[in-house]
C-alpha atoms as a PDB file:
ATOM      1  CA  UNK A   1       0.000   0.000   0.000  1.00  0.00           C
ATOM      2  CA  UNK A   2       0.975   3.381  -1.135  1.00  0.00           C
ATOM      3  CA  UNK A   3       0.928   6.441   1.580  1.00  0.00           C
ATOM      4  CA  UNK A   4       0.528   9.569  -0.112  1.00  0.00           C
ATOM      5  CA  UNK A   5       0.621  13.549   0.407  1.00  0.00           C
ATOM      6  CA  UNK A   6       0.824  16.529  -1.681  1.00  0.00           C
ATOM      7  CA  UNK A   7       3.071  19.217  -0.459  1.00  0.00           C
ATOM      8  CA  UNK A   8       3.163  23.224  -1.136  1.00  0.00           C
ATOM      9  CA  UNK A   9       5.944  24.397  -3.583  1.00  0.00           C
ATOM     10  CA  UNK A  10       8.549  26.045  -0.883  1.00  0.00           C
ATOM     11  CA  UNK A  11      11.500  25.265   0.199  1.00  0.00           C
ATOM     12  CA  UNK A  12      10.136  25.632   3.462  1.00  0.00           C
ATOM     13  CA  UNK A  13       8.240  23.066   3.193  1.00  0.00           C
ATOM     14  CA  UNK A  14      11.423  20.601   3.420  1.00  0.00           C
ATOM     15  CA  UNK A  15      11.207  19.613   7.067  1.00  0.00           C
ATOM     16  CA  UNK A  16       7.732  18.219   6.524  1.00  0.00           C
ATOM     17  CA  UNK A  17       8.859  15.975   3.281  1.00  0.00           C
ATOM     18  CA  UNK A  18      11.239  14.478   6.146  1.00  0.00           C
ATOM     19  CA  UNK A  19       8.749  14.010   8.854  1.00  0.00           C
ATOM     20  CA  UNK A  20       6.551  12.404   6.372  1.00  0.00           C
ATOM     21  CA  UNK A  21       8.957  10.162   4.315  1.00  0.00           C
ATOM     22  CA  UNK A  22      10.525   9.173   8.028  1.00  0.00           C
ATOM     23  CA  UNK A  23       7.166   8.619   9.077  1.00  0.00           C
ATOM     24  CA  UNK A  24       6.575   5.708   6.600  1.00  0.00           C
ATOM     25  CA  UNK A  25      10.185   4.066   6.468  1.00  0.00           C
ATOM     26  CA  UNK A  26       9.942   3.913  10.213  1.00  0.00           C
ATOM     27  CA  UNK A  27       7.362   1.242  10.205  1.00  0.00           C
ATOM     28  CA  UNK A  28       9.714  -1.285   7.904  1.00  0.00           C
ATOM     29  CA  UNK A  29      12.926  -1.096   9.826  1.00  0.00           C
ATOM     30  CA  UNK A  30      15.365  -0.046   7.124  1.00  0.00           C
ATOM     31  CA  UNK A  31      18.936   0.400   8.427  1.00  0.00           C
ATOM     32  CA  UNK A  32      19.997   3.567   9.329  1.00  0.00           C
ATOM     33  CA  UNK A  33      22.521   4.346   5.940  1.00  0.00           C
ATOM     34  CA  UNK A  34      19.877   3.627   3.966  1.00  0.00           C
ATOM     35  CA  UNK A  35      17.369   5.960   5.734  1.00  0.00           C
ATOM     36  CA  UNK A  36      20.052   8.517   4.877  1.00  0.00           C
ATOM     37  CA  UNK A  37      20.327   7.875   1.461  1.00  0.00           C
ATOM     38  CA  UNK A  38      16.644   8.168   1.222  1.00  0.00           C
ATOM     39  CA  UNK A  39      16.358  11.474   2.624  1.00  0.00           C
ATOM     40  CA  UNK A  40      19.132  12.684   0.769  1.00  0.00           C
ATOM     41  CA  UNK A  41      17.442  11.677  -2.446  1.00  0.00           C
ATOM     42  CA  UNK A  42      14.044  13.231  -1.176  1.00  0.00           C
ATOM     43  CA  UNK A  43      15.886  16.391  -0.833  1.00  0.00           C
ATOM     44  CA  UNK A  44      17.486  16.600  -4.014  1.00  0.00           C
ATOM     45  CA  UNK A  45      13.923  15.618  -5.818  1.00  0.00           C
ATOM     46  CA  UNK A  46      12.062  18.214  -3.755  1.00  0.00           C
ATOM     47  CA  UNK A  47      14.571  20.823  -3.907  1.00  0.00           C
ATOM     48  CA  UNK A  48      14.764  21.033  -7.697  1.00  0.00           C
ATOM     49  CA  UNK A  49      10.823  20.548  -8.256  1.00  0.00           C
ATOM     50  CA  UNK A  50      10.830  23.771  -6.092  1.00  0.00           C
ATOM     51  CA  UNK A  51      14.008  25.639  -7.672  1.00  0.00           C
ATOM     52  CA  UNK A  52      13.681  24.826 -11.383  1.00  0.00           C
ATOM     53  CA  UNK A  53       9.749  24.335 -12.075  1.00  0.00           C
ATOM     54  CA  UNK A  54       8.425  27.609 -11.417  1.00  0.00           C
ATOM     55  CA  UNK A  55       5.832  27.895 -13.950  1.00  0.00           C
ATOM     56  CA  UNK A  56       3.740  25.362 -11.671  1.00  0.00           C
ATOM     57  CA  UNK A  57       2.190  26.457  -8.337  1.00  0.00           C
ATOM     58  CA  UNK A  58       0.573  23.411  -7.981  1.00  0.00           C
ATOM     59  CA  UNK A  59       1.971  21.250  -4.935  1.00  0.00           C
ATOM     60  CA  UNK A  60       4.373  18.713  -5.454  1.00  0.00           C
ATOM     61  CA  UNK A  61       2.742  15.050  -4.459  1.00  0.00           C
ATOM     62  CA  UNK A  62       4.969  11.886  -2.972  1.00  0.00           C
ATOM     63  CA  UNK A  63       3.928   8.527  -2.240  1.00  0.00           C
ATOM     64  CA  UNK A  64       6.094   6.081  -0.654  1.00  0.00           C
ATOM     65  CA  UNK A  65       5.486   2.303  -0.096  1.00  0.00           C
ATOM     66  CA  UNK A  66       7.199  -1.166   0.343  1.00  0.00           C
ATOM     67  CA  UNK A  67       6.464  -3.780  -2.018  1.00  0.00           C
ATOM     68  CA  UNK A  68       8.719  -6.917  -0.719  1.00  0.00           C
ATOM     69  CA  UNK A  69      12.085  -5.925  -0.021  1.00  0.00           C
ATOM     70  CA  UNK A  70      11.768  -3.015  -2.208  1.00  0.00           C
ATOM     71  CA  UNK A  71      11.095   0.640  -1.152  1.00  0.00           C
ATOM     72  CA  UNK A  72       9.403   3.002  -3.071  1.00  0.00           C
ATOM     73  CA  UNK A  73       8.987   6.658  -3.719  1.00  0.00           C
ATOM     74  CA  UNK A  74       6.806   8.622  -6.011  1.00  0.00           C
ATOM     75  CA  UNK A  75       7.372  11.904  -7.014  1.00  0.00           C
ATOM     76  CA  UNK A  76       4.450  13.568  -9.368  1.00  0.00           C
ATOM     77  CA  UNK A  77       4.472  16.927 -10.264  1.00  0.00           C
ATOM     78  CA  UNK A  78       3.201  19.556 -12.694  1.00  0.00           C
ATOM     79  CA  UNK A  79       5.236  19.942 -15.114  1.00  0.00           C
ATOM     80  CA  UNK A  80       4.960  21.846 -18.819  1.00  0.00           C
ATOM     81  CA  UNK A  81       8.337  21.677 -19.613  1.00  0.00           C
ATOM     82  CA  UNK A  82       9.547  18.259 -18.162  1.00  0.00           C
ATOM     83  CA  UNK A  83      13.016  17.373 -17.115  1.00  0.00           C
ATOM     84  CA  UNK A  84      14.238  13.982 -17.463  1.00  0.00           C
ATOM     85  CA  UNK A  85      16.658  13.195 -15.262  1.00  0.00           C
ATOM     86  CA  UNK A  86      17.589   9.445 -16.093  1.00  0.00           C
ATOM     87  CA  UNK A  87      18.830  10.904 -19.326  1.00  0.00           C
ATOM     88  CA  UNK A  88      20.904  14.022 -17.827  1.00  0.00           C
ATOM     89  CA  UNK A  89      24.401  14.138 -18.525  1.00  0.00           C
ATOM     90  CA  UNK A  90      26.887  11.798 -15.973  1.00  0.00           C
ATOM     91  CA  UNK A  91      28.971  13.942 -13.938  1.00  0.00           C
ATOM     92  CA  UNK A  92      32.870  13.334 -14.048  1.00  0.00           C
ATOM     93  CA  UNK A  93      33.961  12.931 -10.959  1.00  0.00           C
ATOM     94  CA  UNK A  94      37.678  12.580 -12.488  1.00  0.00           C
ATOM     95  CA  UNK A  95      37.865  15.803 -14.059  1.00  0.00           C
ATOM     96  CA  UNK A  96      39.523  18.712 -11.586  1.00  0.00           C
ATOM     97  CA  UNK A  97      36.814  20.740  -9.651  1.00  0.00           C
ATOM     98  CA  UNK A  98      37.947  24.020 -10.920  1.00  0.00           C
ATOM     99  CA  UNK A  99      37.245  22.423 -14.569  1.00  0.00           C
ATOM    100  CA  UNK A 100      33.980  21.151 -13.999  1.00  0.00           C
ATOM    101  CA  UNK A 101      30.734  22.077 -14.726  1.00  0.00           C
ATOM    102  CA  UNK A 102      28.412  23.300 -12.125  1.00  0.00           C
ATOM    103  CA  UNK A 103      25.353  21.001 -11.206  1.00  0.00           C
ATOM    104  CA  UNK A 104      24.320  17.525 -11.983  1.00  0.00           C
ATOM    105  CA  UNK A 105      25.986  16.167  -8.644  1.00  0.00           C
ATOM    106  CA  UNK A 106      23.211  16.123  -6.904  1.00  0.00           C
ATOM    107  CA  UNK A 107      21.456  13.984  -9.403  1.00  0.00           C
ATOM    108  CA  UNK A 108      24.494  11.778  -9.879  1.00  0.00           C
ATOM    109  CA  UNK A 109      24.080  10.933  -6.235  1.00  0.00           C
ATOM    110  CA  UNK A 110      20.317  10.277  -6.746  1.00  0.00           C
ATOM    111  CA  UNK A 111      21.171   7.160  -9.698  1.00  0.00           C
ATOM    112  CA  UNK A 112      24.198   6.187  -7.382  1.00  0.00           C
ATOM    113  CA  UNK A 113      21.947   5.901  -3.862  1.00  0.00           C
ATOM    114  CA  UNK A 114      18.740   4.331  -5.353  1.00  0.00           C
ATOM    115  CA  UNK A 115      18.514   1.024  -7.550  1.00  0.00           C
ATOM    116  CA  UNK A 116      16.005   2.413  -9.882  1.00  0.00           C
ATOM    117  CA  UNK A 117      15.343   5.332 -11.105  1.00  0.00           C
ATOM    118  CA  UNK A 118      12.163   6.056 -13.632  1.00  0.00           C
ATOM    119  CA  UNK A 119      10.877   9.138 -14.957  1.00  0.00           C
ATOM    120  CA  UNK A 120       7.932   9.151 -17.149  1.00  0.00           C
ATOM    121  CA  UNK A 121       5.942  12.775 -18.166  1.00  0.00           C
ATOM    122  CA  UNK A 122       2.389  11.931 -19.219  1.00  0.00           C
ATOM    123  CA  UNK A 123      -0.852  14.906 -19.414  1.00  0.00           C
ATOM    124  CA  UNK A 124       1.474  17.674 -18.167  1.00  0.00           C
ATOM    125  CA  UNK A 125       2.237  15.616 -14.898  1.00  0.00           C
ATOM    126  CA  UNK A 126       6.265  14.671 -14.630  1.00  0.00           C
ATOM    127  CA  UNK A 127       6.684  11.368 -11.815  1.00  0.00           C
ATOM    128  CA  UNK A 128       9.669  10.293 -10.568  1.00  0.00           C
ATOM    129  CA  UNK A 129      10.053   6.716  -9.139  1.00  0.00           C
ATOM    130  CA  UNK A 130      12.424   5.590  -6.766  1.00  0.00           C
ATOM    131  CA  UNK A 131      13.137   2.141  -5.821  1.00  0.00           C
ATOM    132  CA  UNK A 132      15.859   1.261  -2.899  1.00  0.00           C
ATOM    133  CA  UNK A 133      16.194  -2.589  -2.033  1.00  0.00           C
ATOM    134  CA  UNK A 134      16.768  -3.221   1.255  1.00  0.00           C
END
């Protein structure tokens, strides 16, 4: 079963992503670095829904749920002008910091952390899925 809730598009609103995405993962006993990786990946979603989607002011909706040993997160969110980040360009992590091009780390860390990563834009709506074995 799926546990969802639509949150406003703010920044501020970051502390109750947490408390609801801890919330949930509490109940299945997930170890600790993988609760972290979770909530890092949470942040990085939410954060750029917020930051680079500002033609929306629509909220931004996440579901979460086990299935087996799998744990899922849902990400929906109006979208005109969808961004698809299983297709965005890797990040070298070789090449010398002064050299490299800002952003896309964030997102790197998102593929790296979770063991599936799906994005799919259908009737203006752009959802994210996130799937972490545990």
């Amino acid at each position: 079963m799926m546990n969802q809730k639509s949150f406003d598009r703010d920044i501020n609103g970051l502390a109750d992503v947490f408390q609801f995405i801890n919330m949930n993962l509490e109940k299945y006993g997930i170890p600790q670095n993988s609760l972290l990786e979770l909530e890092l990946t949470a942040e990085e979603l939410f954060t750029n829904m917020v930051r680079h989607n500002q033609t929306s002011d629509k909220p931004i909706n996440i579901s979460i749920g086990k299935h087996g040993r799998a744990i899922r997160i849902i990400f929906s969110d109006y979208s005109k002008n969808p961004f698809d980040l299983t297709k965005a360009d890797e990040v070298d992590l070789d090449e010398h910091l002064a050299e490299r091009k800002s952003g896309g780390l964030g997102l790197h860390l998102v593929k790296t952390f979770m063991d599936e990563v799906h994005f799919e834009h259908s009737d203006d709506i752009s959802t994210i899925t996130l799937i972490k074995n545990i």
